[in-house]
N, C-alpha and C. Protein backbone atom coordinates (compact mmCIF):
# COMPACT_ATOMS: atom_id res chain seq x y z
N UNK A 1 -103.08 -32.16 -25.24
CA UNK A 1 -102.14 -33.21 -25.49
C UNK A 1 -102.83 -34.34 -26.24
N UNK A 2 -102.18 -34.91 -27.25
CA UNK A 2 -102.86 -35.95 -28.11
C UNK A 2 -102.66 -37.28 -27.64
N UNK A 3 -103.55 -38.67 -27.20
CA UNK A 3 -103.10 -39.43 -26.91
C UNK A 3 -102.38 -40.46 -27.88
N UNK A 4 -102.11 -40.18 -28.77
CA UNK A 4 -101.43 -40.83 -29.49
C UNK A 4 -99.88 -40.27 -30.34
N UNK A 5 -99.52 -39.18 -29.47
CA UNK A 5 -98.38 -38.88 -29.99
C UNK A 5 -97.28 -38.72 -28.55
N UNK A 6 -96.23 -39.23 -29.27
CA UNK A 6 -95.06 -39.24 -28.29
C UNK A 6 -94.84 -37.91 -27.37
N UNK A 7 -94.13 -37.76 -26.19
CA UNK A 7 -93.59 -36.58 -25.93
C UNK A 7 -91.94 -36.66 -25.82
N UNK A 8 -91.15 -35.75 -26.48
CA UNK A 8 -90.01 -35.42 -25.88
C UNK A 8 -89.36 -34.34 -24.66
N UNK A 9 -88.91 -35.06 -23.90
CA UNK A 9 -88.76 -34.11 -22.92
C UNK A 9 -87.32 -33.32 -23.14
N UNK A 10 -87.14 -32.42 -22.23
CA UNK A 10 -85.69 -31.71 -22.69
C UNK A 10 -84.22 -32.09 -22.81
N UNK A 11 -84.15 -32.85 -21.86
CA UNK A 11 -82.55 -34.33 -21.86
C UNK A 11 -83.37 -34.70 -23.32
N UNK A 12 -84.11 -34.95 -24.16
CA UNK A 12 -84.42 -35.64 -25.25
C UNK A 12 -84.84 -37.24 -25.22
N UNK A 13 -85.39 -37.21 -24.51
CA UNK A 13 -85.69 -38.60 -23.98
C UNK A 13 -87.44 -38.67 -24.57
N UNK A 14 -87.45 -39.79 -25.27
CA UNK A 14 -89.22 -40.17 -25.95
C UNK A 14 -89.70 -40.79 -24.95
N UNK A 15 -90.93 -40.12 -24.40
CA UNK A 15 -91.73 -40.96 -23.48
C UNK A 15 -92.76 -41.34 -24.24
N UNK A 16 -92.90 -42.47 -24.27
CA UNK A 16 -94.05 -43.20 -24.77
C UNK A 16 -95.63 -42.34 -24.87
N UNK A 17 -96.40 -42.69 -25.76
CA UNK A 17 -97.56 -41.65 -26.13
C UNK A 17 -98.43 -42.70 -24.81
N UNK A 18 -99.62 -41.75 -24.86
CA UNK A 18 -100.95 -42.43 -23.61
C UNK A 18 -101.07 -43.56 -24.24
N UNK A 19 -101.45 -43.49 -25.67
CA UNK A 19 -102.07 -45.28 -26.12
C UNK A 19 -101.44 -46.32 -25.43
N UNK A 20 -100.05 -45.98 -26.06
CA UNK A 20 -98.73 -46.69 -25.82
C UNK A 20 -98.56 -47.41 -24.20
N UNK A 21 -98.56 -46.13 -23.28
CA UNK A 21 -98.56 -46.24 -22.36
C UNK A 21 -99.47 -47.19 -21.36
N UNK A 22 -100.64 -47.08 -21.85
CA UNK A 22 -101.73 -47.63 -21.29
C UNK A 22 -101.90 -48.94 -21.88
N UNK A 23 -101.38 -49.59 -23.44
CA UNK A 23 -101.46 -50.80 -23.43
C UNK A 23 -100.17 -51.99 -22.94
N UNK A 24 -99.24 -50.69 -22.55
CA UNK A 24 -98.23 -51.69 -21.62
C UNK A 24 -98.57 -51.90 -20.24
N UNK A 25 -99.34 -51.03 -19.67
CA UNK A 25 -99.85 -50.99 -18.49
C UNK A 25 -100.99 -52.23 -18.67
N UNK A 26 -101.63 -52.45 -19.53
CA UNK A 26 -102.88 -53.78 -19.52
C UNK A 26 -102.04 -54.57 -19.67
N UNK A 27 -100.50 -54.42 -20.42
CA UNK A 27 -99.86 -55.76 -20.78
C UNK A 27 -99.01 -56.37 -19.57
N UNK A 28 -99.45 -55.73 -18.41
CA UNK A 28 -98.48 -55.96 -17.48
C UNK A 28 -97.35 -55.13 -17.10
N UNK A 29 -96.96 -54.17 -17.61
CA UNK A 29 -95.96 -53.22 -17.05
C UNK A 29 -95.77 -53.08 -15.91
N UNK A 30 -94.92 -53.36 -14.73
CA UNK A 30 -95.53 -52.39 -13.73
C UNK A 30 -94.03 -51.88 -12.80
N UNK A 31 -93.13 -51.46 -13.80
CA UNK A 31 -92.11 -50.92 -13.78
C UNK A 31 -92.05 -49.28 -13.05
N UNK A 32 -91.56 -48.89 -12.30
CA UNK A 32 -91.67 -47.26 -12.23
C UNK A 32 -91.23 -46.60 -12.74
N UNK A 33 -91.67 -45.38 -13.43
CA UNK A 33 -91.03 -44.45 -14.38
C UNK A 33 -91.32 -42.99 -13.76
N UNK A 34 -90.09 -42.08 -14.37
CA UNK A 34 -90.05 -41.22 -14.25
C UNK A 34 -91.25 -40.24 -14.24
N UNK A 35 -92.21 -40.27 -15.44
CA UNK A 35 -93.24 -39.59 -15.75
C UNK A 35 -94.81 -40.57 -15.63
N UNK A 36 -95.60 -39.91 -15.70
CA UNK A 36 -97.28 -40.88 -15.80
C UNK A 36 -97.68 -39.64 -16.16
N UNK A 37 -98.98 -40.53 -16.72
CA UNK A 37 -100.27 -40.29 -17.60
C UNK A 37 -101.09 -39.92 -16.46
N UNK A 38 -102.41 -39.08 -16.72
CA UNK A 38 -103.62 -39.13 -16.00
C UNK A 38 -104.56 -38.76 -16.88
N UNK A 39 -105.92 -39.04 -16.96
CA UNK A 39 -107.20 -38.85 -18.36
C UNK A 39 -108.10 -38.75 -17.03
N UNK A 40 -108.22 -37.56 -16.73
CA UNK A 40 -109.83 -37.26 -16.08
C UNK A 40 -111.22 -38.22 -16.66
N UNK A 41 -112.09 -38.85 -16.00
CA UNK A 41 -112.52 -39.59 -16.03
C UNK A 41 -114.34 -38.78 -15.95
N UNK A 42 -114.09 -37.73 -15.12
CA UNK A 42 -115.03 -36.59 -15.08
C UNK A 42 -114.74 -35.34 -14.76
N UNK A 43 -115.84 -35.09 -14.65
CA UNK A 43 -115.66 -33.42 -14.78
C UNK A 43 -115.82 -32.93 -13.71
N UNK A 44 -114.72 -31.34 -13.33
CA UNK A 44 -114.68 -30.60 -11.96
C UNK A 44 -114.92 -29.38 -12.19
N UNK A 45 -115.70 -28.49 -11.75
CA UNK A 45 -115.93 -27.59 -12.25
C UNK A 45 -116.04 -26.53 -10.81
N UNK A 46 -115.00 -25.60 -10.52
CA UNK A 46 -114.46 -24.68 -9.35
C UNK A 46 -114.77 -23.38 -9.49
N UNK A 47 -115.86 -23.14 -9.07
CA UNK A 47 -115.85 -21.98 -8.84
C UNK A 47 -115.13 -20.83 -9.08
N UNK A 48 -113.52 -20.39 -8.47
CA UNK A 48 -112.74 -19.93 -8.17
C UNK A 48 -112.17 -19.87 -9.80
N UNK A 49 -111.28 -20.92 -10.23
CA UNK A 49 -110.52 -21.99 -11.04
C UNK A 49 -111.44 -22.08 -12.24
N UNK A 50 -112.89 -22.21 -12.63
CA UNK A 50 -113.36 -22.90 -13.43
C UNK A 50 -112.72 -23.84 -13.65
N UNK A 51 -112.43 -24.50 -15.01
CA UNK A 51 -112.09 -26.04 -15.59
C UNK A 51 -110.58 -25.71 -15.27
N UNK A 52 -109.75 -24.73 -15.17
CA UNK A 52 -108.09 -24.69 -14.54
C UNK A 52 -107.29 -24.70 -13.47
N UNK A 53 -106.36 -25.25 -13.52
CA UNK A 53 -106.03 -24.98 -12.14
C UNK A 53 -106.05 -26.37 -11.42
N UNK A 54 -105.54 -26.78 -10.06
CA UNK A 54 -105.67 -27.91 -9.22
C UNK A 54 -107.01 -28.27 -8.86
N UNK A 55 -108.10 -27.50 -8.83
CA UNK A 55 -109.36 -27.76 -8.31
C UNK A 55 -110.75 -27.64 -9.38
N UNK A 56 -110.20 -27.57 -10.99
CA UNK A 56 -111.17 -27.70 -11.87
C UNK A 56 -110.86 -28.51 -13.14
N UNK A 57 -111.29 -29.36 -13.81
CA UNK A 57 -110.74 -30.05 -15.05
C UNK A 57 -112.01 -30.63 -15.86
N UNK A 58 -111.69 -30.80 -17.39
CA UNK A 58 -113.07 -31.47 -17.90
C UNK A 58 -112.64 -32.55 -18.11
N UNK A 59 -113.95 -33.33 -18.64
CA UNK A 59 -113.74 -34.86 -19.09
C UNK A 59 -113.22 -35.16 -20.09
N UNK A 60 -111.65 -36.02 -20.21
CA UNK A 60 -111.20 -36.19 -21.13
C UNK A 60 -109.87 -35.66 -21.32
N UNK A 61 -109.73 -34.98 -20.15
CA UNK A 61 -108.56 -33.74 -20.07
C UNK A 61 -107.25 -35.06 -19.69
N UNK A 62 -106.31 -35.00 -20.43
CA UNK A 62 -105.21 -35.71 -20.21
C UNK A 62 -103.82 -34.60 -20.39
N UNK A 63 -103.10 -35.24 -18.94
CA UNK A 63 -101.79 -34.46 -18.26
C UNK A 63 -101.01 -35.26 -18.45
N UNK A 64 -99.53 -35.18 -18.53
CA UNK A 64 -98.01 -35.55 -18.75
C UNK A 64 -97.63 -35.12 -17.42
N UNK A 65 -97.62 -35.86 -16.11
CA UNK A 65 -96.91 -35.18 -14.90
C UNK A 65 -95.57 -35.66 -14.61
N UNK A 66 -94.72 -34.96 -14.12
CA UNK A 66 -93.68 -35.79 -13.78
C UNK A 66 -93.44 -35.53 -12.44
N UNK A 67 -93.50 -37.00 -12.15
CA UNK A 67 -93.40 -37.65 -11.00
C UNK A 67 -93.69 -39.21 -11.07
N UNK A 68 -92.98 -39.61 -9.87
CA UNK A 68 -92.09 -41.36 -10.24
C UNK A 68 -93.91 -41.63 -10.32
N UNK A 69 -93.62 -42.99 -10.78
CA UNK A 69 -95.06 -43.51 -10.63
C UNK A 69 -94.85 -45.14 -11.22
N UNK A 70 -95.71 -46.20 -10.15
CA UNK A 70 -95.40 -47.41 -10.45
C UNK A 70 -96.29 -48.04 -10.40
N UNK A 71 -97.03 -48.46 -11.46
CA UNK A 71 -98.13 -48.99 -12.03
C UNK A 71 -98.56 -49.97 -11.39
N UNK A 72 -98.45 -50.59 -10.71
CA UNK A 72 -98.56 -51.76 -9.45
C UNK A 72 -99.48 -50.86 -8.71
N UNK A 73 -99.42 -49.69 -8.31
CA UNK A 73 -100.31 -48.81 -7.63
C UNK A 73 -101.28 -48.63 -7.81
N UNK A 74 -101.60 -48.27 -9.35
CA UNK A 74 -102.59 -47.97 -9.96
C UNK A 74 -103.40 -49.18 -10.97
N UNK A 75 -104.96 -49.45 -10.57
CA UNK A 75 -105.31 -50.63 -11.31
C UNK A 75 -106.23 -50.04 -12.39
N UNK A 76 -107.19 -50.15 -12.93
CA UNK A 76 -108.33 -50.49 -13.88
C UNK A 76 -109.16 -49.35 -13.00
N UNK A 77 -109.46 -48.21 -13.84
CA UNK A 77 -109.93 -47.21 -13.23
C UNK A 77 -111.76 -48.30 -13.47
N UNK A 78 -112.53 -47.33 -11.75
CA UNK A 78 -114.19 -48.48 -11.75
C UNK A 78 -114.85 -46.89 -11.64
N UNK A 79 -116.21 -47.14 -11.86
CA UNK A 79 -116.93 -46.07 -11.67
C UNK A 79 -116.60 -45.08 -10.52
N UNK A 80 -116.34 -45.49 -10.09
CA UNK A 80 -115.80 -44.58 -8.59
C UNK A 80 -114.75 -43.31 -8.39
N UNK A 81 -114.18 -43.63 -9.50
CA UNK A 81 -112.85 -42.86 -9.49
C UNK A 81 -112.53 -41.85 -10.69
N UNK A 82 -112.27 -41.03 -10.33
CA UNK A 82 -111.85 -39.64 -11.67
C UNK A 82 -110.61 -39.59 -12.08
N UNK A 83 -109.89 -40.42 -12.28
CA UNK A 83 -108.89 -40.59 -12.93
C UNK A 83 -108.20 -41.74 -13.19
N UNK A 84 -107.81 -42.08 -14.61
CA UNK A 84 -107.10 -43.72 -15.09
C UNK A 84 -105.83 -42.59 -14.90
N UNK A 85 -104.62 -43.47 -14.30
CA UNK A 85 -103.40 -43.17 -13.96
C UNK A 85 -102.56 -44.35 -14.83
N UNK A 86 -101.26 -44.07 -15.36
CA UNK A 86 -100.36 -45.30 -16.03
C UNK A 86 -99.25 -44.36 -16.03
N UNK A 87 -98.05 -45.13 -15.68
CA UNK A 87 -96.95 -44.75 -16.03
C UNK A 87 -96.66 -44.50 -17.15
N UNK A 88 -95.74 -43.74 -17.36
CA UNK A 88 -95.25 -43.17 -19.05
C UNK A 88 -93.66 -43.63 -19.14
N UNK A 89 -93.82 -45.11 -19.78
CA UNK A 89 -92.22 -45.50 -20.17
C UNK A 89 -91.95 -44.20 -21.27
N UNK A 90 -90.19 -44.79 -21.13
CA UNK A 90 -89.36 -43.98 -22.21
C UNK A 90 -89.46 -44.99 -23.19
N UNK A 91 -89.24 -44.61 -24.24
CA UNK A 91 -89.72 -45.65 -25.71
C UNK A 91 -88.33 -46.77 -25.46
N UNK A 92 -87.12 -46.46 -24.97
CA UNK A 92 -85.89 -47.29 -24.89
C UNK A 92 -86.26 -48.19 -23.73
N UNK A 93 -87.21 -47.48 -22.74
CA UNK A 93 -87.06 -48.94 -21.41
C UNK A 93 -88.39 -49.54 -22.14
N UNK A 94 -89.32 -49.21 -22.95
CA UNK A 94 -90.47 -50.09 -23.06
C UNK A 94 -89.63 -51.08 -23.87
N UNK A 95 -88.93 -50.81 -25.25
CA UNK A 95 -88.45 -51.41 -25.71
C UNK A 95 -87.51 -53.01 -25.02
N UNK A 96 -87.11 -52.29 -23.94
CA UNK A 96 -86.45 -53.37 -23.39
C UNK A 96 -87.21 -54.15 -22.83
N UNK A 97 -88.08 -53.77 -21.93
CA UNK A 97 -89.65 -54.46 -21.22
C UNK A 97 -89.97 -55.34 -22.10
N UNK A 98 -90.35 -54.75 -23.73
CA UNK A 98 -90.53 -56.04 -24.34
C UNK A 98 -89.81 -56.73 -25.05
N UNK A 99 -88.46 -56.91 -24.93
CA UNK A 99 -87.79 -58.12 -25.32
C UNK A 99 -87.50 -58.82 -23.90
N UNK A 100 -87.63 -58.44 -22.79
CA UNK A 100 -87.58 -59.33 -21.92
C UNK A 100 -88.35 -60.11 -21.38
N UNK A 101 -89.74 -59.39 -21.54
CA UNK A 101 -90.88 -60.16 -20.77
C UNK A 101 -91.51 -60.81 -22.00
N UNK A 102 -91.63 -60.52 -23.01
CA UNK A 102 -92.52 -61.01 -24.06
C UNK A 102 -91.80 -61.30 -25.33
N UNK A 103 -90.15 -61.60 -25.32
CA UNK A 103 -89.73 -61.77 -26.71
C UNK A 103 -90.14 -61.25 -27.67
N UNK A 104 -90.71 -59.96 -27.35
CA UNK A 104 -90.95 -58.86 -28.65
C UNK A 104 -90.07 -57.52 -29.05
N UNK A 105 -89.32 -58.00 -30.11
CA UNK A 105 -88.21 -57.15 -30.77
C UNK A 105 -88.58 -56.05 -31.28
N UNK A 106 -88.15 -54.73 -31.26
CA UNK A 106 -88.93 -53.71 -31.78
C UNK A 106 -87.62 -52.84 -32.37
């Protein structure tokens, strides 16, 4: 998955790309959305699984999950942790996010 390109899902709905996603999340977002981001932070490597699967992944590996997710939850990934998490607006609610919070017309 590219972090800089949109996804459409099957209703046809644009969810915002990771960039996207993640600089509304620094900008304050903290709306819940349908879908989130996750970018492995390091590497898991399973025996069983190698790098696939629930119990193996490499660094850098970024997922589209769907499931609700509300950025208030999730802060500023610190050394500690293997995964930056951000919600994934739809390009129509970011849009609205920013003419409401920031008078930015898009």
């Amino acid at each position: 998955m590219k972090k800089d390109k949109p996804f459409i899902t099957s209703g046809n709905q644009v969810i915002c790309s990771f960039n996207t996603s993640k600089k509304a999340h620094r900008k304050g977002m903290v709306a819940g959305c349908q879908f989130y981001y996750e970018l492995s932070l390091t590497e898991n490597y399973d025996e069983q699984d190698k790098y696939i699967g629930p119990f193996g992944w490499r660094k850098g590996e970024l997922n589209l999950q769907e499931r609700y997710c509300f950025n208030e939850t999730f802060k500023e990934p610190t050394k500690d942790t293997s995964w930056y998490i951000c919600a994934a607006p739809t390009q129509s609610f970011l849009q609205k996010w920013l003419r409401e919070k920031h008078n930015i017309h898009v």
